[in-house]
PDB file of N, CA and C in Angstrom:
ATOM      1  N   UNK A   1     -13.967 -13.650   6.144  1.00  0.00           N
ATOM      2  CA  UNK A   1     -12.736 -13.248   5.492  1.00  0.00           C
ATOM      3  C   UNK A   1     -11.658 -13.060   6.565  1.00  0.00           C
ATOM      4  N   UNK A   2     -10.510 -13.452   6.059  1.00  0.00           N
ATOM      5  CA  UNK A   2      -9.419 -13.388   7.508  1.00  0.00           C
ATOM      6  C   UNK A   2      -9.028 -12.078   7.195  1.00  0.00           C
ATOM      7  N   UNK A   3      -8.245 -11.374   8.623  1.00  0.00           N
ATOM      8  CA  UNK A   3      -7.880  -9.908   8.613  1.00  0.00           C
ATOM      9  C   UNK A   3      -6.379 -10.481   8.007  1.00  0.00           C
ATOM     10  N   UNK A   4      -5.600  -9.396   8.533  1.00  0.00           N
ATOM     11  CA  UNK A   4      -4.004  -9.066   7.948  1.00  0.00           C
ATOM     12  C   UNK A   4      -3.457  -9.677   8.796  1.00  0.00           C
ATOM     13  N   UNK A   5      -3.273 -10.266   9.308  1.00  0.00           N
ATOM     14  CA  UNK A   5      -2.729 -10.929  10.571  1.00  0.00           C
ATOM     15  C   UNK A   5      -2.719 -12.298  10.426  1.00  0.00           C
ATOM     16  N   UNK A   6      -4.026 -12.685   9.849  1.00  0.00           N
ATOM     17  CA  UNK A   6      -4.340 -13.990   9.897  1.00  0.00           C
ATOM     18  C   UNK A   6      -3.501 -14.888   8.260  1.00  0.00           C
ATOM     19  N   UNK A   7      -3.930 -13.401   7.380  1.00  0.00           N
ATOM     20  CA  UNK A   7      -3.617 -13.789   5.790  1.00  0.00           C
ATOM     21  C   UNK A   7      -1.506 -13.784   6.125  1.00  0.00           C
ATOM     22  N   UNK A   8      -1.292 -12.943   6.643  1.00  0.00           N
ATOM     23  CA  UNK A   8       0.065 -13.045   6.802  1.00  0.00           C
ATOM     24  C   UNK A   8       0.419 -14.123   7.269  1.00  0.00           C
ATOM     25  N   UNK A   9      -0.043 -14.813   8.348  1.00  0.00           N
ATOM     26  CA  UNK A   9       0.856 -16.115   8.905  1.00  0.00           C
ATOM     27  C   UNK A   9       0.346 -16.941   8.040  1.00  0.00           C
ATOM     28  N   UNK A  10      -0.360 -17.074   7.414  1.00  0.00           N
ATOM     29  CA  UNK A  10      -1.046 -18.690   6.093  1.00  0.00           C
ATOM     30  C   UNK A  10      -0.105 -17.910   5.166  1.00  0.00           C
ATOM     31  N   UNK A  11       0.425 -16.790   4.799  1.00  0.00           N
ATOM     32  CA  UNK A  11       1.446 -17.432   3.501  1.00  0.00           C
ATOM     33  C   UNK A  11       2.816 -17.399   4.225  1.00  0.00           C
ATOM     34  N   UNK A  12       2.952 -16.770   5.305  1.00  0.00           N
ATOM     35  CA  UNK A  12       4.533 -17.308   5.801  1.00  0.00           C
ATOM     36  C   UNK A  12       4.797 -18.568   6.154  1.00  0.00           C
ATOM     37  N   UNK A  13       3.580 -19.459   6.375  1.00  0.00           N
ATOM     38  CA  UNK A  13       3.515 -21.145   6.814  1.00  0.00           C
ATOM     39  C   UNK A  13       3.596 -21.956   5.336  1.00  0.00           C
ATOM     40  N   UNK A  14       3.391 -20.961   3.988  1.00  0.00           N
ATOM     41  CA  UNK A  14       2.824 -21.609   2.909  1.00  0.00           C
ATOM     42  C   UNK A  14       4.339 -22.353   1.871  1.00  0.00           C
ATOM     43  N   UNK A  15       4.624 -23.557   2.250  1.00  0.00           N
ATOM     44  CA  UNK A  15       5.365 -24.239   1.637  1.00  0.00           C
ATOM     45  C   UNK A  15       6.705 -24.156   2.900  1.00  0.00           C
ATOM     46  N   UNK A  16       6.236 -24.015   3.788  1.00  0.00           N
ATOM     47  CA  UNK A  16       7.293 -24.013   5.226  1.00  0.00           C
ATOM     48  C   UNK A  16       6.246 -24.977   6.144  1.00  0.00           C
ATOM     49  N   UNK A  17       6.526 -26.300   6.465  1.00  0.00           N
ATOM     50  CA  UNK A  17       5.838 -26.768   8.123  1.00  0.00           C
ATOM     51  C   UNK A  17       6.391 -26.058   9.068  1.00  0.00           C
ATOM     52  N   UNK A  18       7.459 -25.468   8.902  1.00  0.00           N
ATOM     53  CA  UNK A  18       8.161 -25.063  10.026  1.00  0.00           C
ATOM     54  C   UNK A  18       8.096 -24.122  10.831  1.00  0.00           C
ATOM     55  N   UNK A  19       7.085 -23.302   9.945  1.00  0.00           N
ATOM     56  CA  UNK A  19       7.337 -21.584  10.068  1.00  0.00           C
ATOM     57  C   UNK A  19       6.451 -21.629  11.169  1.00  0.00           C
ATOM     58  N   UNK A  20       6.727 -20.135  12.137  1.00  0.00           N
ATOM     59  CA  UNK A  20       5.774 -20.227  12.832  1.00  0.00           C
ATOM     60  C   UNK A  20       4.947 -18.832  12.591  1.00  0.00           C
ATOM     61  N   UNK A  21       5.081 -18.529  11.287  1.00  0.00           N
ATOM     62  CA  UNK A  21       3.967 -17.627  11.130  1.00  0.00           C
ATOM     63  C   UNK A  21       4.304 -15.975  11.284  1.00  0.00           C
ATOM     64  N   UNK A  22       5.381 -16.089  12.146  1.00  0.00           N
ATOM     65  CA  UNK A  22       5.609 -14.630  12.202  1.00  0.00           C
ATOM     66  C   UNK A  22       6.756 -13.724  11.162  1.00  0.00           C
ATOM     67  N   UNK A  23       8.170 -14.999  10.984  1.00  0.00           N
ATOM     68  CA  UNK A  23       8.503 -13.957   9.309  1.00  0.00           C
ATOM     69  C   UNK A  23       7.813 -14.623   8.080  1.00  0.00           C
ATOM     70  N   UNK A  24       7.944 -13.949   6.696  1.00  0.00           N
ATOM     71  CA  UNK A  24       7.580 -14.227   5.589  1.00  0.00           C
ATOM     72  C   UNK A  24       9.120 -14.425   4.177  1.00  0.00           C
ATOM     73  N   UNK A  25       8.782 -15.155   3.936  1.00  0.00           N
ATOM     74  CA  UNK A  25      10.213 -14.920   2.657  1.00  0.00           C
ATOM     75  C   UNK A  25       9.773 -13.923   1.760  1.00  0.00           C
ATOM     76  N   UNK A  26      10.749 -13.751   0.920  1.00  0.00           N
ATOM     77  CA  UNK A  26      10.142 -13.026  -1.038  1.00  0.00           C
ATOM     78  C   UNK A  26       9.343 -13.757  -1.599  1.00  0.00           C
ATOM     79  N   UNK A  27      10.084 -14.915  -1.745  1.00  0.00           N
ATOM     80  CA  UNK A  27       9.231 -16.121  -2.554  1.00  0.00           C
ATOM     81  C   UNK A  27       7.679 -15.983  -1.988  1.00  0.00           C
ATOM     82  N   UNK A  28       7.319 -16.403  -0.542  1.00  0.00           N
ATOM     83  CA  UNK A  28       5.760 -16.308  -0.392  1.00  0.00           C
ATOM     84  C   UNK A  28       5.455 -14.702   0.021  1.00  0.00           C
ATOM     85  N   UNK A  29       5.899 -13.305   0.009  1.00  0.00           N
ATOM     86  CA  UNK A  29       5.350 -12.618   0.177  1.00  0.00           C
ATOM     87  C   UNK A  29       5.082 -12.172  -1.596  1.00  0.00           C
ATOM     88  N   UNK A  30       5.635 -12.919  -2.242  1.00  0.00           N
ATOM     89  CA  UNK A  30       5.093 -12.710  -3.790  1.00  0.00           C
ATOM     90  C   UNK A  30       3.921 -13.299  -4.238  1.00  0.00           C
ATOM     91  N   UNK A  31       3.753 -14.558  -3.657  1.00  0.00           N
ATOM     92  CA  UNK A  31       2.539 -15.559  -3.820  1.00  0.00           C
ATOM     93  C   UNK A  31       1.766 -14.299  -3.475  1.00  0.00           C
ATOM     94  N   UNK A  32       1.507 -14.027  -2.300  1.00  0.00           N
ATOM     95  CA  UNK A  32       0.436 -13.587  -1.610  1.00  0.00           C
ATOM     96  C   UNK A  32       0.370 -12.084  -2.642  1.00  0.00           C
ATOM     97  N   UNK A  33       0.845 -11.306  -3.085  1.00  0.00           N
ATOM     98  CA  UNK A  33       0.480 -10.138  -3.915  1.00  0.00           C
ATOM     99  C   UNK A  33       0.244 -10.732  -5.203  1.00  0.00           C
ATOM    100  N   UNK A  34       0.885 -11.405  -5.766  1.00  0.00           N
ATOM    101  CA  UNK A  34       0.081 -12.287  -6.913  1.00  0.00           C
ATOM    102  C   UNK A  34      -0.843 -12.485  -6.690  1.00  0.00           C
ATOM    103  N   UNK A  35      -1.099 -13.531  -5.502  1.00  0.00           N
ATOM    104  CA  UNK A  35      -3.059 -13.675  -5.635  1.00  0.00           C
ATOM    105  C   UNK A  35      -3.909 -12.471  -5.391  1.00  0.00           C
ATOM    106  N   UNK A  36      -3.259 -11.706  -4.555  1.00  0.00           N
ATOM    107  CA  UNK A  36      -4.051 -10.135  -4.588  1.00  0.00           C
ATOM    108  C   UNK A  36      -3.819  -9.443  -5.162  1.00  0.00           C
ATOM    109  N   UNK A  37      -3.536 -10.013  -6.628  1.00  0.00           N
ATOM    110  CA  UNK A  37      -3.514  -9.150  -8.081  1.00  0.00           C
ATOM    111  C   UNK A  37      -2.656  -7.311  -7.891  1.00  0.00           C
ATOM    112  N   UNK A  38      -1.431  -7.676  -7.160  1.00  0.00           N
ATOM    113  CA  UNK A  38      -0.804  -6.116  -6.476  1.00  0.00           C
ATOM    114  C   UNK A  38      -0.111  -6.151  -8.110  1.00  0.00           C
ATOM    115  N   UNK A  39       0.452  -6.795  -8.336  1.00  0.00           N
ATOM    116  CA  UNK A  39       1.443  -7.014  -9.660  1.00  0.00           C
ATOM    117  C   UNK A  39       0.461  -6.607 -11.056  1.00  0.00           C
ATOM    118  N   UNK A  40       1.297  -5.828 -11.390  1.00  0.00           N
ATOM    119  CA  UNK A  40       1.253  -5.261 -13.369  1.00  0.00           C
ATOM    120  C   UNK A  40       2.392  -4.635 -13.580  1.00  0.00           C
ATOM    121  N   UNK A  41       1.951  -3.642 -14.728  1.00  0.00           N
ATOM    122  CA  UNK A  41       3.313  -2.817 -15.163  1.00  0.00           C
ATOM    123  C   UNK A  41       3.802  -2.263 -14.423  1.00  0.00           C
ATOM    124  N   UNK A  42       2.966  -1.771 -13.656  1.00  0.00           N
ATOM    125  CA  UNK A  42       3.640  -0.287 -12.422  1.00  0.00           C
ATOM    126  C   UNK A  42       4.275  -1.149 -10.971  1.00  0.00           C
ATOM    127  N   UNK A  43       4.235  -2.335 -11.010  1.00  0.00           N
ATOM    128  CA  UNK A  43       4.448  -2.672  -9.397  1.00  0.00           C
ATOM    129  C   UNK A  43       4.842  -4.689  -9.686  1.00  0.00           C
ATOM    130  N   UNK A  44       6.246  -5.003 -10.391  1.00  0.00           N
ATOM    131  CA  UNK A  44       6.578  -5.849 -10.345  1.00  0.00           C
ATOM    132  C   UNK A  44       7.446  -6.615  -9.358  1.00  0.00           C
ATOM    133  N   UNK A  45       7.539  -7.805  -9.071  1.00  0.00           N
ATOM    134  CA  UNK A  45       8.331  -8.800  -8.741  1.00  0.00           C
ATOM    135  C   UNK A  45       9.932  -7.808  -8.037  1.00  0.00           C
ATOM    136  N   UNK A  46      10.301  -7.691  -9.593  1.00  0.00           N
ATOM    137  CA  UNK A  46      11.900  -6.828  -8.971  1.00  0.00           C
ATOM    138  C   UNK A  46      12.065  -5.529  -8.272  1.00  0.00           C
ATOM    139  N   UNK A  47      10.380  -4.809  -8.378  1.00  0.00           N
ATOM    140  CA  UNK A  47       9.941  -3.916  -6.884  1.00  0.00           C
ATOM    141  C   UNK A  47       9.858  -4.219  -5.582  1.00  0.00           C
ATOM    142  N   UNK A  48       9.524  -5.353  -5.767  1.00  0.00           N
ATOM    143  CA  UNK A  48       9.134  -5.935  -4.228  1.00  0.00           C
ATOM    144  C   UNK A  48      10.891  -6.919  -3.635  1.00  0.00           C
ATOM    145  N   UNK A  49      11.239  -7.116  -4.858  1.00  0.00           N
ATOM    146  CA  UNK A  49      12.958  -7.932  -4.191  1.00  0.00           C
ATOM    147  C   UNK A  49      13.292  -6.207  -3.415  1.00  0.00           C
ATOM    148  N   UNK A  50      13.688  -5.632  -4.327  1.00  0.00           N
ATOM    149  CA  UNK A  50      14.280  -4.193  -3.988  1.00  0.00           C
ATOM    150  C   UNK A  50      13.478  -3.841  -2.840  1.00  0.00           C
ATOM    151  N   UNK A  51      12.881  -3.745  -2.410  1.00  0.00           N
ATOM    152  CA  UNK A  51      11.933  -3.466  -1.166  1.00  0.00           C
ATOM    153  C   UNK A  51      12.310  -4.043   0.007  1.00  0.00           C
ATOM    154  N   UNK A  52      12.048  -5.696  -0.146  1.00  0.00           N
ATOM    155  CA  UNK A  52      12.462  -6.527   0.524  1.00  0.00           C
ATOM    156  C   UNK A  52      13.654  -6.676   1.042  1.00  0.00           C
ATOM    157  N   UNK A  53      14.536  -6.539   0.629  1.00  0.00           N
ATOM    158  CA  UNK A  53      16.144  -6.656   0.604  1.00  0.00           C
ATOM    159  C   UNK A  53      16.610  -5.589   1.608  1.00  0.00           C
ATOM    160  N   UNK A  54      15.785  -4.559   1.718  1.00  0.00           N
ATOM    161  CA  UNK A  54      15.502  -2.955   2.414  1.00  0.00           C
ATOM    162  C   UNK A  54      15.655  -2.972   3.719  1.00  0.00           C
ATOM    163  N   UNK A  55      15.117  -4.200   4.051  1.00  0.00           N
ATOM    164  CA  UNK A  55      14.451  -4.488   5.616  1.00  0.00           C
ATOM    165  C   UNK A  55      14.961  -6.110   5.827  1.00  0.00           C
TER     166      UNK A  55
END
C-alpha cells in the first residue's frame, strides 16, 4: 500500500504529464477523497473548494 506521500504525488500527476508531483489542484484533490469515500452529507465538494481557496 503506498504511504501519503506517495498517494499525493499519483493524484497531483493524475490528468497532468506535467506535474511534478509536488502541488495538487481541487479538481484532483477531489478525485482522491472521492475514491477515499471522505465525501457524504457532512463533508462535501463545496467544503473542500472553501478549504482550498484558504491556502
Amino acid at each position: 500500500m503506498a504511504n501519503l506521500d506517495q498517494q499525493f504525488a499519483a493524484f497531483s500527476k493524475f490528468g497532468d504529464t506535467k506535474s511534478d508531483g509536488r502541488h495538487i489542484t481541487l479538481s484532483q484533490s477531489d478525485k482522491w477523497m472521492k475514491q477515499a469515500k471522505v465525501f457524504d452529507k457532512t463533508i462535501t465538494t463545496t467544503d473542500t473548494a472553501i478549504c482550498f481557496n484558504k491556502f
